[in-house]
C-alpha atoms as a PDB file:
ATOM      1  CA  UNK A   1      17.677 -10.602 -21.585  1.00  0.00           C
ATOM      2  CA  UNK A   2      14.774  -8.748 -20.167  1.00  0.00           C
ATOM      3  CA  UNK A   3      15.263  -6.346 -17.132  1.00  0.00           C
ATOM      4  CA  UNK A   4      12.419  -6.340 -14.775  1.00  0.00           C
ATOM      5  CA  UNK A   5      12.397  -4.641 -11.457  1.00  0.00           C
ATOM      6  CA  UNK A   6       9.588  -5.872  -9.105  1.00  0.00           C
ATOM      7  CA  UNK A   7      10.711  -3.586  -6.498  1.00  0.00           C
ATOM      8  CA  UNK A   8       8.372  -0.332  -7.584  1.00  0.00           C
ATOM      9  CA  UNK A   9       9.971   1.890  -5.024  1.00  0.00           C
ATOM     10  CA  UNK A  10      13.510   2.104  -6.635  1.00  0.00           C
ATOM     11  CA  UNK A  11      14.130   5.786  -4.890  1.00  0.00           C
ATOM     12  CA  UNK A  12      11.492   6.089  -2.458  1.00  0.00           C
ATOM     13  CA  UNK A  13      12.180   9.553  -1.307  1.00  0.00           C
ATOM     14  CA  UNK A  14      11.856  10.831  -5.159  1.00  0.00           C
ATOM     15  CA  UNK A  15       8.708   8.621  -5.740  1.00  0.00           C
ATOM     16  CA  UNK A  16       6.985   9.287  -2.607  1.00  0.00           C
ATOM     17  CA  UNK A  17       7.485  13.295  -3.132  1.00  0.00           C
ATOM     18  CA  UNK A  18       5.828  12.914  -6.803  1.00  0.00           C
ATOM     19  CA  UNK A  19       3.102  11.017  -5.643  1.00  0.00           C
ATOM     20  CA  UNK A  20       2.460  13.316  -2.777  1.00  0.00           C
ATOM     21  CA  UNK A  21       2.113  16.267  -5.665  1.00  0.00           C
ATOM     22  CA  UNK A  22      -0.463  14.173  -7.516  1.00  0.00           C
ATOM     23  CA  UNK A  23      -2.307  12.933  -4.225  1.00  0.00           C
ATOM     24  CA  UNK A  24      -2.695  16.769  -2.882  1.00  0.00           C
ATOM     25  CA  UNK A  25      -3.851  17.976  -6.885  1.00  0.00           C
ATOM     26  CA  UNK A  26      -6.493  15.099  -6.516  1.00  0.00           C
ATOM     27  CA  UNK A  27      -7.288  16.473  -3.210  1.00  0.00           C
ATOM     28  CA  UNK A  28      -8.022  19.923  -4.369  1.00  0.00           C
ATOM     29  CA  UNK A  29      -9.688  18.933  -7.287  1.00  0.00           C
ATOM     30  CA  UNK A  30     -12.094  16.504  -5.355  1.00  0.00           C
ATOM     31  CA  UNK A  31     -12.618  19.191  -2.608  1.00  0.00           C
ATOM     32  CA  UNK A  32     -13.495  21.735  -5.300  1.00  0.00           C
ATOM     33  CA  UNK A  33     -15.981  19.190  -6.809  1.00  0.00           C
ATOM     34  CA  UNK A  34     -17.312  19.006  -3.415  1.00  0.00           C
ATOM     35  CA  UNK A  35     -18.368  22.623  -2.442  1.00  0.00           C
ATOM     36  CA  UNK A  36     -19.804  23.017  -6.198  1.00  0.00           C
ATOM     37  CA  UNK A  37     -21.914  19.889  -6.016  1.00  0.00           C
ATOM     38  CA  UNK A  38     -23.078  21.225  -2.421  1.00  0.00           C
ATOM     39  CA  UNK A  39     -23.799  24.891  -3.785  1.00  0.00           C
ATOM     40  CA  UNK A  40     -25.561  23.084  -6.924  1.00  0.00           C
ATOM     41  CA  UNK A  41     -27.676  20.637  -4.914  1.00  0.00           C
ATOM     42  CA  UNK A  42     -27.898  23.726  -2.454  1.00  0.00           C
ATOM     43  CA  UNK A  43     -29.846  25.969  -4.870  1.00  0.00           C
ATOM     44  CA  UNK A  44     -32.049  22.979  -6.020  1.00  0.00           C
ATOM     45  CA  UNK A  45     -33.398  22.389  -2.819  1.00  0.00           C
ATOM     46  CA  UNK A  46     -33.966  26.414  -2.267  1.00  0.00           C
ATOM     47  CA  UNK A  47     -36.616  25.973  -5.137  1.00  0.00           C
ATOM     48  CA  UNK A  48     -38.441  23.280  -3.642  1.00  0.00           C
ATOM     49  CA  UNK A  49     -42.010  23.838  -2.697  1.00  0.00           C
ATOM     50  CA  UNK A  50     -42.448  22.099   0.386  1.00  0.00           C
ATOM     51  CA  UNK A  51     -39.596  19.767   1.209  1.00  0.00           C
ATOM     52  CA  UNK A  52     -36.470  21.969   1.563  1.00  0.00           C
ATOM     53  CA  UNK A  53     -36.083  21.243   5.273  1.00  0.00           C
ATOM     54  CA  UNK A  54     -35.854  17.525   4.896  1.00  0.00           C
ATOM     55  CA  UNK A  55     -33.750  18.087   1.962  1.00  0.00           C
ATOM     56  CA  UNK A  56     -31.002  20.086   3.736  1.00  0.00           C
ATOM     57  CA  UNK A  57     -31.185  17.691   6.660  1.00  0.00           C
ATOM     58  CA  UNK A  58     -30.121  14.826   4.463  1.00  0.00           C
ATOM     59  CA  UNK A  59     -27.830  16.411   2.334  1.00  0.00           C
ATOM     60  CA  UNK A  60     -24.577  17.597   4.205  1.00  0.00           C
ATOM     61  CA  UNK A  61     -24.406  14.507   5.195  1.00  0.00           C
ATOM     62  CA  UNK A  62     -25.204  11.793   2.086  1.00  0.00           C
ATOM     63  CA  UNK A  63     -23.027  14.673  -0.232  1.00  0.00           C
ATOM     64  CA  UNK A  64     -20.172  14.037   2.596  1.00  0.00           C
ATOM     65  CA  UNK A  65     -20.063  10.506   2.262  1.00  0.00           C
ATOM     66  CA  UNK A  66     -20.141  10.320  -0.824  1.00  0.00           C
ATOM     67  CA  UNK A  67     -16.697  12.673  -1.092  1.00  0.00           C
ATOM     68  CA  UNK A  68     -15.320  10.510   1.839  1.00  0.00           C
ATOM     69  CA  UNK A  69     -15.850   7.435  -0.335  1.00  0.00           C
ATOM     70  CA  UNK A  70     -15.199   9.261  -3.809  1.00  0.00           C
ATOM     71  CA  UNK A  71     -12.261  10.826  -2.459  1.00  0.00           C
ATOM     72  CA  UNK A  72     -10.904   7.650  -0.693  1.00  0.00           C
ATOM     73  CA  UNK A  73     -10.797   5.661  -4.322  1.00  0.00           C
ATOM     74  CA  UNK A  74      -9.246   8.298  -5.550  1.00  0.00           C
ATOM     75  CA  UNK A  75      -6.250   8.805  -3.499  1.00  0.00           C
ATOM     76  CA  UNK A  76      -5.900   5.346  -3.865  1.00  0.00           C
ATOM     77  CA  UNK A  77      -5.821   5.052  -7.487  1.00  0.00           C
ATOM     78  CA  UNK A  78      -3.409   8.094  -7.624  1.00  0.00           C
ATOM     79  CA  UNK A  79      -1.066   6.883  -5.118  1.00  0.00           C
ATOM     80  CA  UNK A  80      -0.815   3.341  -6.769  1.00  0.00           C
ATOM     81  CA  UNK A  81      -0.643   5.405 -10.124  1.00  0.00           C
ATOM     82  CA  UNK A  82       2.079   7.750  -9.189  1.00  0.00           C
ATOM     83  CA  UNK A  83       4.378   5.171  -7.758  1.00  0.00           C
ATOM     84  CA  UNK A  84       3.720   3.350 -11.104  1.00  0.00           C
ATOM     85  CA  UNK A  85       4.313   5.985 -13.295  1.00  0.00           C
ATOM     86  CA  UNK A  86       7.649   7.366 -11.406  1.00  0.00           C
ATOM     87  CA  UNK A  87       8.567   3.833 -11.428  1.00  0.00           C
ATOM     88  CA  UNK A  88       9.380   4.235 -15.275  1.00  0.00           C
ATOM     89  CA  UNK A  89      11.919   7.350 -14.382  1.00  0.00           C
ATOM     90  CA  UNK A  90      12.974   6.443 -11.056  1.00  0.00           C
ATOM     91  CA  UNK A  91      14.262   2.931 -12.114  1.00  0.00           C
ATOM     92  CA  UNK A  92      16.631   4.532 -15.213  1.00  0.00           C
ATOM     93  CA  UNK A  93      18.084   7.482 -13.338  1.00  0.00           C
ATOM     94  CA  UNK A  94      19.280   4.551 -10.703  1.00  0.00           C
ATOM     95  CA  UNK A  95      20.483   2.248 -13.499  1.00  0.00           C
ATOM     96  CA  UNK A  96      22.427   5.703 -14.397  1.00  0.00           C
ATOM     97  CA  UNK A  97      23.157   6.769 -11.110  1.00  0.00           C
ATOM     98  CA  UNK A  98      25.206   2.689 -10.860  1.00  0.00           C
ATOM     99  CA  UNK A  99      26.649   3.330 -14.037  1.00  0.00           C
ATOM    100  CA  UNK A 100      28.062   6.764 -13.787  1.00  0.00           C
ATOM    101  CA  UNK A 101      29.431   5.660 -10.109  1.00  0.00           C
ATOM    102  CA  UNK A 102      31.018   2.646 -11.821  1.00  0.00           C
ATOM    103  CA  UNK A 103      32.742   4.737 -14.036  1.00  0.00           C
ATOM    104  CA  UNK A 104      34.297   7.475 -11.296  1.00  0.00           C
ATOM    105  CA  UNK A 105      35.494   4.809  -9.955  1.00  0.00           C
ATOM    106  CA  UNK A 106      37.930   3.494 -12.941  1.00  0.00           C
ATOM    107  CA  UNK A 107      35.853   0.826 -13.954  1.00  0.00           C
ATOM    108  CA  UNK A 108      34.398  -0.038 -17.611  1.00  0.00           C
ATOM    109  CA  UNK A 109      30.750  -1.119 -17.138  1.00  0.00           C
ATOM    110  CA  UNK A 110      28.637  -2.729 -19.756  1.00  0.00           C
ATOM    111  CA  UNK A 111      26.793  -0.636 -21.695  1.00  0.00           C
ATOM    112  CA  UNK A 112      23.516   0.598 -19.887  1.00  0.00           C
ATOM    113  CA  UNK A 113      20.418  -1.053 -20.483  1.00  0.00           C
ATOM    114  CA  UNK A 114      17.282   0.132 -19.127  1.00  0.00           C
ATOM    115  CA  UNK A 115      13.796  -1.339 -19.928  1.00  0.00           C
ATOM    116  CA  UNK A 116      12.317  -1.242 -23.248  1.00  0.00           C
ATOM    117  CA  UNK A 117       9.334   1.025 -22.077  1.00  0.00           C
ATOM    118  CA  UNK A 118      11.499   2.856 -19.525  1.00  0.00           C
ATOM    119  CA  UNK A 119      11.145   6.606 -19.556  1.00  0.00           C
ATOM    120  CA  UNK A 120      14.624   8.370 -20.365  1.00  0.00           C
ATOM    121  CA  UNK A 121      15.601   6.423 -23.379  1.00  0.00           C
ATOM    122  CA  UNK A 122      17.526   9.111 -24.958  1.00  0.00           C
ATOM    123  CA  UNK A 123      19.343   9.738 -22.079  1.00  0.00           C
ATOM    124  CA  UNK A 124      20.546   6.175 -21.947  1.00  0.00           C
ATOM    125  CA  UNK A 125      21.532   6.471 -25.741  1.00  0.00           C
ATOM    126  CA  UNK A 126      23.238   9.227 -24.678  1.00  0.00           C
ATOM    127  CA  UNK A 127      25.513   7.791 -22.116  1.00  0.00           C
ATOM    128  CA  UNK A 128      26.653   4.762 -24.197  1.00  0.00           C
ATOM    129  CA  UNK A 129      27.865   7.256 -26.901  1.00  0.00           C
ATOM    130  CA  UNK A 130      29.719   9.223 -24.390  1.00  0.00           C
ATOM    131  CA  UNK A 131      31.252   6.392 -22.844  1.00  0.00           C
ATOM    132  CA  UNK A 132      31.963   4.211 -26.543  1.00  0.00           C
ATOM    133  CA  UNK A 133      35.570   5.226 -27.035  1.00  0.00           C
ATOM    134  CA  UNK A 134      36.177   4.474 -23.189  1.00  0.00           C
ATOM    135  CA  UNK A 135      34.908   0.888 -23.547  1.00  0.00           C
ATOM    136  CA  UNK A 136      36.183  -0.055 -26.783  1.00  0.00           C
ATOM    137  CA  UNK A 137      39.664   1.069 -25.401  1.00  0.00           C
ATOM    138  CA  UNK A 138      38.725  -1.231 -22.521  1.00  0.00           C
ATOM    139  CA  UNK A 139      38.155  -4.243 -25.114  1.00  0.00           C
ATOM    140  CA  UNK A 140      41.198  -3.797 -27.070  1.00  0.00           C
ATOM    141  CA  UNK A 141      43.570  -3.827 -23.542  1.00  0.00           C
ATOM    142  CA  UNK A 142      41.318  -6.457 -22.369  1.00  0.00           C
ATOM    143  CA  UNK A 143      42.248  -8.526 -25.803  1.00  0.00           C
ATOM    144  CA  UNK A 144      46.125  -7.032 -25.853  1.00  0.00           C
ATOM    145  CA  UNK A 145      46.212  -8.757 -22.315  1.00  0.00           C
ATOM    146  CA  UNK A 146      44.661 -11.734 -22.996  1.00  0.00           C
ATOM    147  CA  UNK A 147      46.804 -12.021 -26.563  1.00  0.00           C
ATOM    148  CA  UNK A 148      50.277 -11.672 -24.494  1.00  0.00           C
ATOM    149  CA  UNK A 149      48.883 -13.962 -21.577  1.00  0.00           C
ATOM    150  CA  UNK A 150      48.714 -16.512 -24.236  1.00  0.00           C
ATOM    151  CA  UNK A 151      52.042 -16.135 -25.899  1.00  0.00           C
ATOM    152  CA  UNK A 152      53.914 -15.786 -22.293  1.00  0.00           C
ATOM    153  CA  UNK A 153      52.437 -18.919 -21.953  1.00  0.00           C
ATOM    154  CA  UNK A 154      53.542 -20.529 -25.589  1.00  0.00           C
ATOM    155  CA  UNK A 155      56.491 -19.547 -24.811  1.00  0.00           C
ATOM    156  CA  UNK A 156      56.972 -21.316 -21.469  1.00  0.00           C
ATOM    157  CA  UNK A 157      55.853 -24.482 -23.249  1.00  0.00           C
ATOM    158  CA  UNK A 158      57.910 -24.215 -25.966  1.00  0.00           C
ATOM    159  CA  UNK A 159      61.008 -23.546 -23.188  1.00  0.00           C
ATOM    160  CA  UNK A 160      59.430 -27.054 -21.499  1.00  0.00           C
ATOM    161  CA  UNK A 161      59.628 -28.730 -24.181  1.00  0.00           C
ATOM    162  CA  UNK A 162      63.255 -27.707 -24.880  1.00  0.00           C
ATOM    163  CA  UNK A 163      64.682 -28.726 -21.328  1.00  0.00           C
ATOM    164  CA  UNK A 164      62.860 -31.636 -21.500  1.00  0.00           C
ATOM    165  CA  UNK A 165      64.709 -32.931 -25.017  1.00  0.00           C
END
């Protein structure tokens, strides 16, 4: 069976705070471009002959659209990015977080699955060693149970059949 999550914001508050790190490093780096594509264009428009004026007129503002659109697309791309990439951590350390509650709480989950291209395999691999003896233990009471259910209940046939003869 195949585990797909279409909800991509499994912890919001954990995703959200990631992205926000790569959103403000794209920032930086996109401001930075900025101010050395200004100084660059800057300097070639000190050594022209007759036209700097015009130049520098035009150029604050076509070099600050550009960065408004630039920058735009790329907070975009980043924020859809980030929320895809944390998706791959976010949605394991809540199949864990389920699991690990289940078993505080006395109960013997399944093993834990997470997706095949899930980040935090190892960790999952982990957890179903560490848990292995409790399950199994689970399985054989589960089977002990389930082997005297069924002879409490051959017995009260065979005690049926007995009254009734």
């Amino acid at each position: 069976m195949k585990y797909r999550r279409t909800q991509k914001l499994i912890d919001s508050r954990f995703q959200l705070r990631m992205t926000m790190w790569f959103v403000g490093v794209t920032a930086t780096v996109m401001t930075l471009q900025y101010f050395v594509l200004a100084e660059r264009m800057s300097a070639i428009g000190l050594d022209l002959p007759n036209d700097s004026q015009v130049f520098f007129g035009s150029l604050t503002g076509e070099l600050l659209k550009a960065f408004l659109a630039t920058l735009g697309i790329a907070l975009s791309v980043t924020m859809v990015t980030g929320i895809l990439l944390t998706h791959r951590i976010a949605g394991p350390a809540y199949r864990f977080d389920k699991f690990l509650n289940a078993v505080m709480r006395g109960e013997h989950p399944d093993e834990c699955r997470i997706r095949k291209n899930d980040e935090l395999q190892d960790l999952c691999t982990l957890l179903n060693r560490v848990t292995a003896e409790m399950r199994a233990k689970s399985e054989k009471a589960d089977d002990d149970r389930d082997s005297s259910d069924e002879s409490s209940s051959d017995k009260g046939a065979e005690e049926e059949l007995s009254h009734a003869a």
